[in-house]
N, C-alpha and C. Protein backbone atom coordinates (compact mmCIF):
# COMPACT_ATOMS: atom_id res chain seq x y z
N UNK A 1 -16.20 22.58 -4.94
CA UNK A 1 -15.44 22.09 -6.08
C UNK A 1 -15.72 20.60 -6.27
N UNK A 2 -15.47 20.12 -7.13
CA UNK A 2 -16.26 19.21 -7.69
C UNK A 2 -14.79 18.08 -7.83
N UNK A 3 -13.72 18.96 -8.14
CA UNK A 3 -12.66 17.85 -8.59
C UNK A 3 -11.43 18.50 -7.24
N UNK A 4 -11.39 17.84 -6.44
CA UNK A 4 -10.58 18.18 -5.03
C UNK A 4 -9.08 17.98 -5.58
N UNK A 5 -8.34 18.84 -5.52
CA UNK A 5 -6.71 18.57 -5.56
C UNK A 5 -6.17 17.39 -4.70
N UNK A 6 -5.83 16.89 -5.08
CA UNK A 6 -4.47 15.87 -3.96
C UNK A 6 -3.06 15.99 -4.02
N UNK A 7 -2.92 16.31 -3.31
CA UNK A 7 -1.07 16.50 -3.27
C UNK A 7 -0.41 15.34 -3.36
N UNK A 8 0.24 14.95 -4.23
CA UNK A 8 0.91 13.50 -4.58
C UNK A 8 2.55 13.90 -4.17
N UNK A 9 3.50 12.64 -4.37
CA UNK A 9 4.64 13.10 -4.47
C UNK A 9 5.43 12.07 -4.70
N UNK A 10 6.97 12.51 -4.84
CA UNK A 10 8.15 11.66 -4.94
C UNK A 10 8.97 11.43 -3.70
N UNK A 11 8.50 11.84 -3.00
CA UNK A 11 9.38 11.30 -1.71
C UNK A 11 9.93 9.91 -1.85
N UNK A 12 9.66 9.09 -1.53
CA UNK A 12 9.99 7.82 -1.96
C UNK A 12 11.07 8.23 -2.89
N UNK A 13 10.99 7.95 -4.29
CA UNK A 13 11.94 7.96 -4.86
C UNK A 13 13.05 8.56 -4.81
N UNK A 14 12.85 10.15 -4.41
CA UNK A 14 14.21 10.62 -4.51
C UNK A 14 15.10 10.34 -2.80
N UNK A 15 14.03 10.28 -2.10
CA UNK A 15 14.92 9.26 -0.48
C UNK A 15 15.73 8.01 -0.79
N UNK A 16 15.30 7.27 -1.56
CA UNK A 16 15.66 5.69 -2.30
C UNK A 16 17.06 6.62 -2.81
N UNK A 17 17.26 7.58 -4.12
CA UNK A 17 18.31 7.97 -4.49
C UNK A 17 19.38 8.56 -4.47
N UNK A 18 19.01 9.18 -3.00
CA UNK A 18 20.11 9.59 -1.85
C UNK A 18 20.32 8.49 -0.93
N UNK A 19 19.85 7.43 -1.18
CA UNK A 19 20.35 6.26 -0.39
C UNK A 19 20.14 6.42 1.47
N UNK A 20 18.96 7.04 1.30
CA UNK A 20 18.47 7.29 2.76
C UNK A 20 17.64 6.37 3.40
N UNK A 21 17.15 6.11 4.58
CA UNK A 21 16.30 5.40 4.85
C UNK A 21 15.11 6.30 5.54
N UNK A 22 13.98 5.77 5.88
CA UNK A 22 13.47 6.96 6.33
C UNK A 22 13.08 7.50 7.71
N UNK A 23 14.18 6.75 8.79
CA UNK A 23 14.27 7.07 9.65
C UNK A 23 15.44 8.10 9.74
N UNK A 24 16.79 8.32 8.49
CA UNK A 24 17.60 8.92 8.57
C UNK A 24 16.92 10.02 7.93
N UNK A 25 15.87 10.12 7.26
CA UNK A 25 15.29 11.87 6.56
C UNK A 25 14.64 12.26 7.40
N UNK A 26 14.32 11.32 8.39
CA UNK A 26 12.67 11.90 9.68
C UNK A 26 13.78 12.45 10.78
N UNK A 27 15.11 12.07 10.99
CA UNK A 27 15.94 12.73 12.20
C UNK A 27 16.61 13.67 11.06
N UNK A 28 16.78 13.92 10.13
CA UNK A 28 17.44 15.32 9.25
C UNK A 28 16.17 16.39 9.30
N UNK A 29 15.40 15.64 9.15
CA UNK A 29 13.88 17.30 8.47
C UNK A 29 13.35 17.35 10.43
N UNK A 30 14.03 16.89 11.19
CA UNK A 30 13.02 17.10 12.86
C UNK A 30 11.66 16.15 13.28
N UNK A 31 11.32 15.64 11.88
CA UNK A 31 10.22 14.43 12.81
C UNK A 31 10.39 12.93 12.42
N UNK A 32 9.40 11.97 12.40
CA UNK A 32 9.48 10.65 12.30
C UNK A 32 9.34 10.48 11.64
N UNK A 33 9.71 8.94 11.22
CA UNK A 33 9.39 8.09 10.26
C UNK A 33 8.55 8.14 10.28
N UNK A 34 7.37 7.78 11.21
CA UNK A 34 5.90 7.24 10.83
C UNK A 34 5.05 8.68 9.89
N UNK A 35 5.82 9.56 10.39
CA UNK A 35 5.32 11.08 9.48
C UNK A 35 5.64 10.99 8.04
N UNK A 36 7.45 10.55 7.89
CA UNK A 36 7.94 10.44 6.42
C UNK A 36 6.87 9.16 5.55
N UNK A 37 6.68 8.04 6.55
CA UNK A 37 6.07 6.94 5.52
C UNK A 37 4.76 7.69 5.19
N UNK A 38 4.00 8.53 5.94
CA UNK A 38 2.54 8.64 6.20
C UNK A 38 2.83 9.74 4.47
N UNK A 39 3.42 10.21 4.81
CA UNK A 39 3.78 11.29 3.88
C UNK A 39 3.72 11.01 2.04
N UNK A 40 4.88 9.62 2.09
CA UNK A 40 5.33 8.65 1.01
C UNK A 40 4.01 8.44 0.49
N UNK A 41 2.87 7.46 1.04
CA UNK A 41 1.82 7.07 0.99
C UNK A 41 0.77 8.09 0.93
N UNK A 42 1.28 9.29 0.49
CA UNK A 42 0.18 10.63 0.38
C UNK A 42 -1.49 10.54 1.34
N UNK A 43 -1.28 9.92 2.44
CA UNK A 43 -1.70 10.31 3.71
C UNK A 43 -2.29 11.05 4.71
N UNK A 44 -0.62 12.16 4.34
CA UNK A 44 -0.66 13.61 5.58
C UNK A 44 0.68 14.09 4.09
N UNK A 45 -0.10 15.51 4.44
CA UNK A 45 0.37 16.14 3.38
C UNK A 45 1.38 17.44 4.52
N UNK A 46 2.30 17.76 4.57
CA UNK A 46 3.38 18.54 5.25
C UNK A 46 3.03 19.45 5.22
N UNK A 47 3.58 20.36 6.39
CA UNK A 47 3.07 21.71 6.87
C UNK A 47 4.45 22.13 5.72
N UNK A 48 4.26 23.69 5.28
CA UNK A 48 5.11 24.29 4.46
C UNK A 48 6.60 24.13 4.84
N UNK A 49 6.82 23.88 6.56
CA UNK A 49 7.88 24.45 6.61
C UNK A 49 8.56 22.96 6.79
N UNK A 50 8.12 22.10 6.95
CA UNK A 50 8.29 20.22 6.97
C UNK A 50 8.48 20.45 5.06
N UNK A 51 7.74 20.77 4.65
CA UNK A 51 7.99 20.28 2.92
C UNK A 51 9.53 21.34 2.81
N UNK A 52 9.27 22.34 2.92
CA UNK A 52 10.91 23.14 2.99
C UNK A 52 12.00 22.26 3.40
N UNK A 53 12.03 21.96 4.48
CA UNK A 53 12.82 20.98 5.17
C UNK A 53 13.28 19.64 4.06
N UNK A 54 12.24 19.19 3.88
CA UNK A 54 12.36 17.88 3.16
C UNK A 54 13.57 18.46 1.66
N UNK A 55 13.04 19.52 0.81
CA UNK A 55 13.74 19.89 -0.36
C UNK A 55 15.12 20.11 0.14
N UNK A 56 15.47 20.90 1.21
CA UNK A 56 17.24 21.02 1.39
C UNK A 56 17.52 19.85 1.72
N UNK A 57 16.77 18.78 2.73
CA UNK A 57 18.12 17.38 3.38
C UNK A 57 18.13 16.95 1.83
N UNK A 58 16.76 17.11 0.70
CA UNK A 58 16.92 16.11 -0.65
C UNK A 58 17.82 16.71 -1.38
N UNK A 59 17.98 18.47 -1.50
CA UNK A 59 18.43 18.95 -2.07
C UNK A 59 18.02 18.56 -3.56
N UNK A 60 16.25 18.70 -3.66
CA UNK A 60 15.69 19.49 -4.60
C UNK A 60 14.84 20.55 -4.15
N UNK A 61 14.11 20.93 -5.41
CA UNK A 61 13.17 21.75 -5.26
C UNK A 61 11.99 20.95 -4.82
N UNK A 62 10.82 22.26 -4.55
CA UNK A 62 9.03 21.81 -4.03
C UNK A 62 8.44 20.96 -5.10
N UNK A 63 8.76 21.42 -6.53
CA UNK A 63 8.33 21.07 -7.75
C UNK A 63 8.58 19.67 -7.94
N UNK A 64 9.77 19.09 -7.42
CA UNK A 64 10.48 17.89 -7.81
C UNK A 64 10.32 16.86 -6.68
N UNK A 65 9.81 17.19 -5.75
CA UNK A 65 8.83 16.24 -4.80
C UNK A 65 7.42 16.11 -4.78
N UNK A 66 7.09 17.56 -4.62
CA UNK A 66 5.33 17.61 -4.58
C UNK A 66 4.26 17.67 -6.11
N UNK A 67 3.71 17.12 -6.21
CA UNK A 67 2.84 17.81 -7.47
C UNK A 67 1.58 17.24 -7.61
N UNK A 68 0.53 18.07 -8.23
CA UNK A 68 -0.82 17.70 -8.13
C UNK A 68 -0.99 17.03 -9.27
């Protein structure tokens, strides 16, 4: 393929709007900060069940964090 997908996202923002920090979303979803920032900074892209995780502590959907 010629044009590679990248998984982008809103993390950042909607963590900022729950007034989280991101050492308090990395001890809610089971891993670290350095995972959540790596994440923010589209980086390291989350195993399915880390992006699951992330939508209930945000309480959105996949759609409303992740998108290509």
């Amino acid at each position: 393929m010629d044009n590679e997908l990248i998984l982008k996202n809103n993390l950042q923002k909607l963590r900022k709007e729950k007034k989280l920090s991101q050492d308090e979303l990395a001890k809610m979803v089971g891993t670290t900060r350095q995972t959540i920032i790596s994440i923010e900074k589209s980086v390291f892209n989350p195993s399915a069940k880390l992006a699951l995780l992330l939508c209930i502590a945000l309480e959105v959907s996949f759609e409303e964090i992740f998108y290509f």
